[in-house]
PDB file of N, CA and C in Angstrom:
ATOM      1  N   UNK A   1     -65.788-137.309 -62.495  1.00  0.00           N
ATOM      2  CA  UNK A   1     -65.758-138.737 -62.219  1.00  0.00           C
ATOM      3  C   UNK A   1     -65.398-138.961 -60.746  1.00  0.00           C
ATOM      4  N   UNK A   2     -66.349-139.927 -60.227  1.00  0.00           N
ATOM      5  CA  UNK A   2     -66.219-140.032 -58.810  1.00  0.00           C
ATOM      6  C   UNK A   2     -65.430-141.147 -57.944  1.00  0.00           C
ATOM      7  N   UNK A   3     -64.353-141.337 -57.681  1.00  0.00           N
ATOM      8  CA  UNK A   3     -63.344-142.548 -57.105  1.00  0.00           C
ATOM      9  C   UNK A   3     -64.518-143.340 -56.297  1.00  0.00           C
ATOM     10  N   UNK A   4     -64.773-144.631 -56.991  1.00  0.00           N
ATOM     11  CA  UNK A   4     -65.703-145.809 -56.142  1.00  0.00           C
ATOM     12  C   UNK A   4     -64.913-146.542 -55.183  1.00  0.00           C
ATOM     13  N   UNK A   5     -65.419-146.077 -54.373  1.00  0.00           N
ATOM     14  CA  UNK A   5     -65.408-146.827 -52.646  1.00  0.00           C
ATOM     15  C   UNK A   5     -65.187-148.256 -52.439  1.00  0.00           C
ATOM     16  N   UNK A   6     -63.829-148.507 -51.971  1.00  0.00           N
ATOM     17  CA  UNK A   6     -63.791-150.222 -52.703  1.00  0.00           C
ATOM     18  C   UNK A   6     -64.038-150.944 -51.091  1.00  0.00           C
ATOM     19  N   UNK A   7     -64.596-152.115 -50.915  1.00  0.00           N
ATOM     20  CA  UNK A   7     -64.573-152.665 -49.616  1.00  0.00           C
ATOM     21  C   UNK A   7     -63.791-153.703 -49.150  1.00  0.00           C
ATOM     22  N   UNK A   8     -62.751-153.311 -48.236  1.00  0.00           N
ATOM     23  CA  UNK A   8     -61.350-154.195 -48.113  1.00  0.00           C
ATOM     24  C   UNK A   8     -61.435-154.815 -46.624  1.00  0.00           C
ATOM     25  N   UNK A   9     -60.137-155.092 -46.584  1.00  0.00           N
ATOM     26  CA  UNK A   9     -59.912-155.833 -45.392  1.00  0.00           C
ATOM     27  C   UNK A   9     -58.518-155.571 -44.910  1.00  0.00           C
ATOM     28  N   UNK A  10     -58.235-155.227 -43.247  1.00  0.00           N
ATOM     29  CA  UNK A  10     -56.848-155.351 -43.273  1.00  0.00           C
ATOM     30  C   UNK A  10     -56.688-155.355 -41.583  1.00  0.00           C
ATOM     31  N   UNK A  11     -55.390-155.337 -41.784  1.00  0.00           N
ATOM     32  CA  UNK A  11     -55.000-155.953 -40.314  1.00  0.00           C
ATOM     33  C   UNK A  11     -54.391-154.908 -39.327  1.00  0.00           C
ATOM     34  N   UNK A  12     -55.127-155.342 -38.082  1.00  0.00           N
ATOM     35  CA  UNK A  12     -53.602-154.409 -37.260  1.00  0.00           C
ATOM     36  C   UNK A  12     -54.017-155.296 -35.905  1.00  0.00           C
ATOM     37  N   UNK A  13     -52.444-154.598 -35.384  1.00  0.00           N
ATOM     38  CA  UNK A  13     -52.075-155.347 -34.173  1.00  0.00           C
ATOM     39  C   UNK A  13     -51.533-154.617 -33.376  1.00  0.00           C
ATOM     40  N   UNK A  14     -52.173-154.763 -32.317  1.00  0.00           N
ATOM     41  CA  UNK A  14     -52.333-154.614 -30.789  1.00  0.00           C
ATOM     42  C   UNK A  14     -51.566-154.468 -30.442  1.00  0.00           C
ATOM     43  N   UNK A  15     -50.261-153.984 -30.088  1.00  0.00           N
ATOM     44  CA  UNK A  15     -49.356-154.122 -29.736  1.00  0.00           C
ATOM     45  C   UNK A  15     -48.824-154.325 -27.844  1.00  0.00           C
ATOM     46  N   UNK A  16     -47.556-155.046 -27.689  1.00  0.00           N
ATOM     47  CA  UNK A  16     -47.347-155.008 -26.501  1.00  0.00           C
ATOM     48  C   UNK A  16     -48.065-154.118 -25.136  1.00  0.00           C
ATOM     49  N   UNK A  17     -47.367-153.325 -25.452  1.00  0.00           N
ATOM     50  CA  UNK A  17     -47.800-151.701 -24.529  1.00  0.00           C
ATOM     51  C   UNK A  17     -49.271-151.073 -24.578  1.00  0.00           C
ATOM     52  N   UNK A  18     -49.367-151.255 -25.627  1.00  0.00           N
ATOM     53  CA  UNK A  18     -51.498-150.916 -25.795  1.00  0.00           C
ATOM     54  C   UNK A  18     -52.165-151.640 -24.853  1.00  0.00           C
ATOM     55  N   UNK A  19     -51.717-153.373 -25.240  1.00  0.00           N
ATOM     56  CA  UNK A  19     -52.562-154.025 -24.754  1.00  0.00           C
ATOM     57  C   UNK A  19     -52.578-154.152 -23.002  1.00  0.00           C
ATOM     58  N   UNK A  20     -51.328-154.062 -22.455  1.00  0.00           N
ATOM     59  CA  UNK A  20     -50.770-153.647 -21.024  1.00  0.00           C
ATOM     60  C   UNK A  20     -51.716-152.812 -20.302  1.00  0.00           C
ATOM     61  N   UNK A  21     -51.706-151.594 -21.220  1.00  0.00           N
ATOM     62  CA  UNK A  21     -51.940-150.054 -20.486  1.00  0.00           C
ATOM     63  C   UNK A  21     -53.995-150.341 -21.086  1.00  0.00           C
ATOM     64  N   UNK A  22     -54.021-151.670 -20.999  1.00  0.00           N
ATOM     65  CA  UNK A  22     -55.948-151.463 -21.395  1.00  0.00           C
ATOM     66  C   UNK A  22     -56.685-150.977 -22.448  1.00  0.00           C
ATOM     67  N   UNK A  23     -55.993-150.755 -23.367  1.00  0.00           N
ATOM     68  CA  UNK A  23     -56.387-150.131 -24.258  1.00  0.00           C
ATOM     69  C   UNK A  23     -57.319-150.550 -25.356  1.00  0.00           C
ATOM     70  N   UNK A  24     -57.591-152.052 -25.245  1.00  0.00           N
ATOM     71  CA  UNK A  24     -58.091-152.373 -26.128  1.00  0.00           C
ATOM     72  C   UNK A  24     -59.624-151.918 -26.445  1.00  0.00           C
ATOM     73  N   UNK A  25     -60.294-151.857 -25.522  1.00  0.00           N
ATOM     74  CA  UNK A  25     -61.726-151.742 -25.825  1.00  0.00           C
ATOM     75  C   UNK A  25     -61.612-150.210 -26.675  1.00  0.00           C
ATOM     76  N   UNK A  26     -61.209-149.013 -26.144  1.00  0.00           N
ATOM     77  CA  UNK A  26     -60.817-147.773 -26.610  1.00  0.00           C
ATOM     78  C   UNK A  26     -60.352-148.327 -28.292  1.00  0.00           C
ATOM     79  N   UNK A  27     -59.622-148.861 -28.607  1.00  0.00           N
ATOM     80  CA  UNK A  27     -59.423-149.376 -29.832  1.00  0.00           C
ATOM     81  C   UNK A  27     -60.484-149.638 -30.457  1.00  0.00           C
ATOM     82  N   UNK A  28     -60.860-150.627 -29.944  1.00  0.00           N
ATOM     83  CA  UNK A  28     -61.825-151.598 -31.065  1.00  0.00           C
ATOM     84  C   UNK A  28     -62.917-150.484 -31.116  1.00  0.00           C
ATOM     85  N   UNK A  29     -63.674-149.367 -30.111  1.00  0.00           N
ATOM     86  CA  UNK A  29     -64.389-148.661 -30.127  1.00  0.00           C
ATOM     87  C   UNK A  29     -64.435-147.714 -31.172  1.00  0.00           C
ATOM     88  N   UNK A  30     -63.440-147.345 -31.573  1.00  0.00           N
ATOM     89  CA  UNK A  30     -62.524-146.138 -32.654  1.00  0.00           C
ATOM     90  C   UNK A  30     -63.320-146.690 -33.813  1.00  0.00           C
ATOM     91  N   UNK A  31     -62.523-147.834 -33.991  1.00  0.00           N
ATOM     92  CA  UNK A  31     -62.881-148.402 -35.786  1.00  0.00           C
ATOM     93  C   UNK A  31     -63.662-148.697 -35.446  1.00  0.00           C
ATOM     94  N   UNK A  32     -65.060-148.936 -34.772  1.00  0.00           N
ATOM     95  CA  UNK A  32     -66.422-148.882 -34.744  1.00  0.00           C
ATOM     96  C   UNK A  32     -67.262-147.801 -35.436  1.00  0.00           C
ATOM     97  N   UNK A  33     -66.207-146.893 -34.367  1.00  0.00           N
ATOM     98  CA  UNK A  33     -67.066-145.230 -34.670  1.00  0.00           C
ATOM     99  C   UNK A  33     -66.730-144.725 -36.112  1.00  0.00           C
ATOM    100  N   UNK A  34     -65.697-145.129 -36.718  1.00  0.00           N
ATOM    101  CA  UNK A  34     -65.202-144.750 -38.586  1.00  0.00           C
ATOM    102  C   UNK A  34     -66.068-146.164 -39.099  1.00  0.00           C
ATOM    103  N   UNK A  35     -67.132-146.724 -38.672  1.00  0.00           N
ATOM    104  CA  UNK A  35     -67.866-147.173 -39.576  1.00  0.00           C
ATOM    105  C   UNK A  35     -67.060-148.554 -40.224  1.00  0.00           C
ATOM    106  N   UNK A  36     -65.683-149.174 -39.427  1.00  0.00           N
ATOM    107  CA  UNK A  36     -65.451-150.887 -39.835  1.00  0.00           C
ATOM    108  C   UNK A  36     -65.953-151.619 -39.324  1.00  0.00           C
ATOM    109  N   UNK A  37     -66.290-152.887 -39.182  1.00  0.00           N
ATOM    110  CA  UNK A  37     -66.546-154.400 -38.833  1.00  0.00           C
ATOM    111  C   UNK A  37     -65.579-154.965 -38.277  1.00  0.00           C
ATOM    112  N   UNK A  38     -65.629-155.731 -37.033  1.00  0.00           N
ATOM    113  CA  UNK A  38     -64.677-156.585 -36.607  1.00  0.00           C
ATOM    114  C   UNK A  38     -65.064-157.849 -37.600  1.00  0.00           C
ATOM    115  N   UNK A  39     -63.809-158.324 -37.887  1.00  0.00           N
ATOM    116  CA  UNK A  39     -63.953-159.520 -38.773  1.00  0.00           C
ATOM    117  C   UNK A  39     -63.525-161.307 -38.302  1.00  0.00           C
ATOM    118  N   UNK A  40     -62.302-160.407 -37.546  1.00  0.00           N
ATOM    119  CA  UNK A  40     -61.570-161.613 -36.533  1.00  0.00           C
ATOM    120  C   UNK A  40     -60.487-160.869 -35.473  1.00  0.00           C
ATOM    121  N   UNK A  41     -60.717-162.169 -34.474  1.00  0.00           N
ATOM    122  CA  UNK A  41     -60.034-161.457 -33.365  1.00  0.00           C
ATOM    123  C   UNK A  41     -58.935-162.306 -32.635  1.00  0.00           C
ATOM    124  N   UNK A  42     -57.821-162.456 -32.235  1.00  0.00           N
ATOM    125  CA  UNK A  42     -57.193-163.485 -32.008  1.00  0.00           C
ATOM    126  C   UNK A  42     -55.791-162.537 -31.339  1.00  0.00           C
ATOM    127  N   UNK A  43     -55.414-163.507 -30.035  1.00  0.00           N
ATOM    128  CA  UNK A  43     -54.520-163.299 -29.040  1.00  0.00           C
ATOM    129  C   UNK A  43     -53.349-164.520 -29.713  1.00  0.00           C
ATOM    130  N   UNK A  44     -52.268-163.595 -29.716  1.00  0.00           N
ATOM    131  CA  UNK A  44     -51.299-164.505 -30.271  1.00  0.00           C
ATOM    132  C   UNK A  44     -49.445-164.295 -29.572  1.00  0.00           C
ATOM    133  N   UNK A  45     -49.031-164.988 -29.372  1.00  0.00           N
ATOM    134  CA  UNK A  45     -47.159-164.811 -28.786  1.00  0.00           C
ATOM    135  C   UNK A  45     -46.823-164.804 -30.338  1.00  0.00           C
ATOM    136  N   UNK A  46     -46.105-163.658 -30.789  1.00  0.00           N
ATOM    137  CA  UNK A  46     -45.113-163.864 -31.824  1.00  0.00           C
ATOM    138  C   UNK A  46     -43.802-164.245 -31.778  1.00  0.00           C
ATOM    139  N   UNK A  47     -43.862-164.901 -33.565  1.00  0.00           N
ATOM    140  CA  UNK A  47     -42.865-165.406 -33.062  1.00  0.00           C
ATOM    141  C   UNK A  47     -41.297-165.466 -33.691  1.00  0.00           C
ATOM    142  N   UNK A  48     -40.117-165.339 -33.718  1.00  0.00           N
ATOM    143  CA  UNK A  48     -39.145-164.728 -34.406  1.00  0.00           C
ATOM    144  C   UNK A  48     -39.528-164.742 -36.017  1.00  0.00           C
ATOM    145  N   UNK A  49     -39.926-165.891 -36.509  1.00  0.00           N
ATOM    146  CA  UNK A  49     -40.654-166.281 -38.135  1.00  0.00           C
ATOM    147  C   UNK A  49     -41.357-165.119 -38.577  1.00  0.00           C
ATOM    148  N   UNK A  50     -42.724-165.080 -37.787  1.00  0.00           N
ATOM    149  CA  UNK A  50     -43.507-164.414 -38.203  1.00  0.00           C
ATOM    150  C   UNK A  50     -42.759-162.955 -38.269  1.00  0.00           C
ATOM    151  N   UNK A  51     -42.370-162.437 -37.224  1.00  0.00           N
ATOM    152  CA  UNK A  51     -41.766-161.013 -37.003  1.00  0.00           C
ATOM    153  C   UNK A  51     -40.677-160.386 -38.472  1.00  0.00           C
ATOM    154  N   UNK A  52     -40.133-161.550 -38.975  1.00  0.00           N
ATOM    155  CA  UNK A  52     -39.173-161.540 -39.832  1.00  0.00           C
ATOM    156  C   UNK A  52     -39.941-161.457 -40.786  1.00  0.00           C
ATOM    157  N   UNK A  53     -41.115-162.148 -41.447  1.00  0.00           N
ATOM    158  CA  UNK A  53     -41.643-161.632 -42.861  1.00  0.00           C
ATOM    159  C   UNK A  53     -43.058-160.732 -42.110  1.00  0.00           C
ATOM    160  N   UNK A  54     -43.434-160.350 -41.669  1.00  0.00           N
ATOM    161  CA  UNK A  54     -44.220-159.069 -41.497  1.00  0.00           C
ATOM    162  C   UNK A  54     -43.106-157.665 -40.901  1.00  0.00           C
ATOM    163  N   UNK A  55     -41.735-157.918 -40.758  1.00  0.00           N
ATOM    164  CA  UNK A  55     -41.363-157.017 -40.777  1.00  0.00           C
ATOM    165  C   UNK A  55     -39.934-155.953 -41.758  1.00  0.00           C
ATOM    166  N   UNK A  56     -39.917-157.530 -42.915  1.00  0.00           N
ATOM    167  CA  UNK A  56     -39.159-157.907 -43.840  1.00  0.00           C
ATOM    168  C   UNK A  56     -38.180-156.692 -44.089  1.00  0.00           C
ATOM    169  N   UNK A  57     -39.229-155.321 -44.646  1.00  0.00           N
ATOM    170  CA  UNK A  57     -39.122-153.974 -44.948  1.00  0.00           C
ATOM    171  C   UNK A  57     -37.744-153.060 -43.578  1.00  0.00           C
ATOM    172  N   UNK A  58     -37.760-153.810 -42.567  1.00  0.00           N
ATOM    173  CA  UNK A  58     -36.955-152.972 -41.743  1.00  0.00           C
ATOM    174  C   UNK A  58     -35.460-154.047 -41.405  1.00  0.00           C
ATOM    175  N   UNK A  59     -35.541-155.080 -42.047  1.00  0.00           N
ATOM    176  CA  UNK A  59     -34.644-156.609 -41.581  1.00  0.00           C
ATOM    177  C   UNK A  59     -33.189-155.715 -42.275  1.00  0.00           C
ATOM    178  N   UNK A  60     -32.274-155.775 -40.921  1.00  0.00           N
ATOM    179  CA  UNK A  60     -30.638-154.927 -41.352  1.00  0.00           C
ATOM    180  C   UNK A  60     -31.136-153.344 -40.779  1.00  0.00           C
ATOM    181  N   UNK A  61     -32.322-152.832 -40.702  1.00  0.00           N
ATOM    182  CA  UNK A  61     -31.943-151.493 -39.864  1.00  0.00           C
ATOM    183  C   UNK A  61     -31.442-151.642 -38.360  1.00  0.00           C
ATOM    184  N   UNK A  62     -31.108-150.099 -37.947  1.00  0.00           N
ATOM    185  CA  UNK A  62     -30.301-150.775 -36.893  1.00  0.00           C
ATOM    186  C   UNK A  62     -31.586-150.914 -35.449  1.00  0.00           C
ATOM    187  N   UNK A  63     -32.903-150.541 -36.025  1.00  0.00           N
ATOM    188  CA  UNK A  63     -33.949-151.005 -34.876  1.00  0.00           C
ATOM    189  C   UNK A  63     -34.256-152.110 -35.229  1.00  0.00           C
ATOM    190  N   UNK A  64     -34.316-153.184 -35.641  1.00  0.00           N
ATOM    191  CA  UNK A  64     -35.180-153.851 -36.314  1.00  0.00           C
ATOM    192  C   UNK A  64     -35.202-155.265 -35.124  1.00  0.00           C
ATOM    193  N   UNK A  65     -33.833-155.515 -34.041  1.00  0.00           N
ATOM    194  CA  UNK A  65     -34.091-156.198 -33.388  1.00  0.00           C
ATOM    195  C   UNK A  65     -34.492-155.882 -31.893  1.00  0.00           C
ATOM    196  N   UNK A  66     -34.662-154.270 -32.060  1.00  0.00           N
ATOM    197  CA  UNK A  66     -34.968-153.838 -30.228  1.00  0.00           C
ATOM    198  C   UNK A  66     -36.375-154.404 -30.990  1.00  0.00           C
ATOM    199  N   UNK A  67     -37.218-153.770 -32.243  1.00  0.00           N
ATOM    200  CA  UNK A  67     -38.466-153.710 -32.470  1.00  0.00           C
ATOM    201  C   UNK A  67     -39.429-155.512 -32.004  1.00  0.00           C
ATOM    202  N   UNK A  68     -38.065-156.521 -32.560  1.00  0.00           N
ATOM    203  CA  UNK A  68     -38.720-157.820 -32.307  1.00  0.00           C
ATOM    204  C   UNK A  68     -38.839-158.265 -31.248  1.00  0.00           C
ATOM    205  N   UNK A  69     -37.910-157.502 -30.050  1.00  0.00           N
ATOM    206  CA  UNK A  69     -38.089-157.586 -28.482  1.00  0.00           C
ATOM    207  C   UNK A  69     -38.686-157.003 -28.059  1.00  0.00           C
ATOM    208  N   UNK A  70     -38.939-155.909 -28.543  1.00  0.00           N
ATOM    209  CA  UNK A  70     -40.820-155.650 -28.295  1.00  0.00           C
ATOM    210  C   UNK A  70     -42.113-156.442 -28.367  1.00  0.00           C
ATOM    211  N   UNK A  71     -41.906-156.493 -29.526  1.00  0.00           N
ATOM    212  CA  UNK A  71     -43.166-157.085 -29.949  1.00  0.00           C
ATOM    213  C   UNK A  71     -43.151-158.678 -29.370  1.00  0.00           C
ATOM    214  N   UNK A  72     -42.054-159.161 -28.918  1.00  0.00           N
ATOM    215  CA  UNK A  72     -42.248-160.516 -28.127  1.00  0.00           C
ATOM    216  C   UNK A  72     -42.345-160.696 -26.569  1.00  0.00           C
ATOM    217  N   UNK A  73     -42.217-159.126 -26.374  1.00  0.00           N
ATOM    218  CA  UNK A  73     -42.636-158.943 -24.677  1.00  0.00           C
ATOM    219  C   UNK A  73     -43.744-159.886 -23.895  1.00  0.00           C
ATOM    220  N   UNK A  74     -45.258-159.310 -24.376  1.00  0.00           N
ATOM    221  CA  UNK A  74     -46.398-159.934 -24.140  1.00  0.00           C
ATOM    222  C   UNK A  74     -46.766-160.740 -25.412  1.00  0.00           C
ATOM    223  N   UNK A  75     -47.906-161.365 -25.434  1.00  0.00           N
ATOM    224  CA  UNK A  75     -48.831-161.384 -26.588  1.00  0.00           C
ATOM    225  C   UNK A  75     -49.319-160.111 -27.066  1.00  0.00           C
ATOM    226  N   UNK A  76     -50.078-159.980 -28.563  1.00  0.00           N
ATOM    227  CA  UNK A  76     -50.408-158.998 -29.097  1.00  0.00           C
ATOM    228  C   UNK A  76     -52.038-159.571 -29.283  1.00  0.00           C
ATOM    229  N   UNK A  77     -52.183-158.415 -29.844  1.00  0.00           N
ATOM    230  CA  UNK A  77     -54.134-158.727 -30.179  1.00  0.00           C
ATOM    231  C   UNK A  77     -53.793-158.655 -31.466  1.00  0.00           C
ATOM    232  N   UNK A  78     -54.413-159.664 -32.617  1.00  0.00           N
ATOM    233  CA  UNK A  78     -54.176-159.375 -33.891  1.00  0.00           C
ATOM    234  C   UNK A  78     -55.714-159.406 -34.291  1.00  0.00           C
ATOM    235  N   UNK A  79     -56.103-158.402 -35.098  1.00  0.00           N
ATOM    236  CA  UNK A  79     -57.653-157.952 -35.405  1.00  0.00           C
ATOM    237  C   UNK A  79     -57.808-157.370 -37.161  1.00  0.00           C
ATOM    238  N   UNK A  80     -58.577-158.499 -38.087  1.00  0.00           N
ATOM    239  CA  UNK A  80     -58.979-158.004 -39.193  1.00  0.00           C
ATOM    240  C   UNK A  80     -59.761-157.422 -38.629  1.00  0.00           C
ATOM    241  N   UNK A  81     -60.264-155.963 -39.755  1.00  0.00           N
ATOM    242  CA  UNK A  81     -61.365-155.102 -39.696  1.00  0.00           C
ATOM    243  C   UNK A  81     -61.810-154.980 -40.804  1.00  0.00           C
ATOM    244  N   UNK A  82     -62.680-155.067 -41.693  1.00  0.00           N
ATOM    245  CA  UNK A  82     -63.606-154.762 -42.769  1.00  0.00           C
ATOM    246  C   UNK A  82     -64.073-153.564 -43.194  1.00  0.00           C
ATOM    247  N   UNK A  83     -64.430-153.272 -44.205  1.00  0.00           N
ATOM    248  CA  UNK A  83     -65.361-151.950 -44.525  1.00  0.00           C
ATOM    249  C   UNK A  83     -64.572-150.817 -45.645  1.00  0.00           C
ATOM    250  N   UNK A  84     -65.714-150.231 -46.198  1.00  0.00           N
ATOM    251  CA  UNK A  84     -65.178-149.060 -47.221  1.00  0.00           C
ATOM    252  C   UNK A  84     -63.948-149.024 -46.613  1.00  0.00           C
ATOM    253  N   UNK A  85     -62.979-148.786 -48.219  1.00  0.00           N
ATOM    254  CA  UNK A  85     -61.560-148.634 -47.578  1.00  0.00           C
ATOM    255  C   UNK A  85     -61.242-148.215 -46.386  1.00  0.00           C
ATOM    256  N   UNK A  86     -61.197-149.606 -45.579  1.00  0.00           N
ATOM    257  CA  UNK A  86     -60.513-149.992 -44.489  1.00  0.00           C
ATOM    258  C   UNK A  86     -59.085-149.619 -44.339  1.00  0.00           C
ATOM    259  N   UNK A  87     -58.419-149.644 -45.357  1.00  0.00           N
ATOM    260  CA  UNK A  87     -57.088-149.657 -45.216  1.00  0.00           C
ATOM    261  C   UNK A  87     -56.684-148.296 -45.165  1.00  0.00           C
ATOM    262  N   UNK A  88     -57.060-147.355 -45.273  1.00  0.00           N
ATOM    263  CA  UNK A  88     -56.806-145.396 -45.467  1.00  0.00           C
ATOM    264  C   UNK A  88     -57.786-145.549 -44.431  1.00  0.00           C
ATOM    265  N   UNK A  89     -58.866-146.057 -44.167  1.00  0.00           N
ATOM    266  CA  UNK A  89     -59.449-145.474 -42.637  1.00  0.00           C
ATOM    267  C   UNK A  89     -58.729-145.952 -41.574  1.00  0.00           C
ATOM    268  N   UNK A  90     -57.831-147.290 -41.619  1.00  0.00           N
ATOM    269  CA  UNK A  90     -57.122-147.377 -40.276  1.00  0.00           C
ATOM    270  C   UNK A  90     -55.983-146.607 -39.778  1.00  0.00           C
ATOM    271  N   UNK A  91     -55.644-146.150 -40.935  1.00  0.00           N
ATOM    272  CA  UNK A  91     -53.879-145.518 -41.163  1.00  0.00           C
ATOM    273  C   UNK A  91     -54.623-144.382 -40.425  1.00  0.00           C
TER     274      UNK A  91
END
């Protein structure tokens, strides 16, 4: 029996320092070449809210507030991608 190929959707983000050091096109090029779809693309300032429930899982470790002064340095690139499990091909 053969595990069917499910077609998802999921997110990642750009982070501070990627986006700095140019990296984006090299990015988006990658999940091109593993065969995803750009789905949406959007430049965003985060913001303490958001950081707190997308980062819920780390809220009380003792990184959890260098991590949100990171991530509020610059803007980030936030990018759905599409395609056969998307989500094990981005990881």
């Amino acid at each position: 029996m053969t595990k069917q190929k499910i077609k998802e959707k999921t997110l990642i983000i750009i982070k501070p320092d990627a986006f700095q050091r140019g990296l984006l096109g090299e990015i988006i090029h990658r999940f091109e070449d593993k065969g995803l779809k750009l789905a949406g693309i959007k430049m965003v300032q985060l913001s303490d809210v958001l950081l707190d429930k997308h980062y819920a899982q780390h809220k009380g470790k003792h990184f959890f507030e260098k991590l949100k002064k990171f991530m509020k340095l610059l803007p980030v690139v936030l990018m759905v991608w599409e395609g056969l499990e998307s989500v094990r091909v981005a990881r």
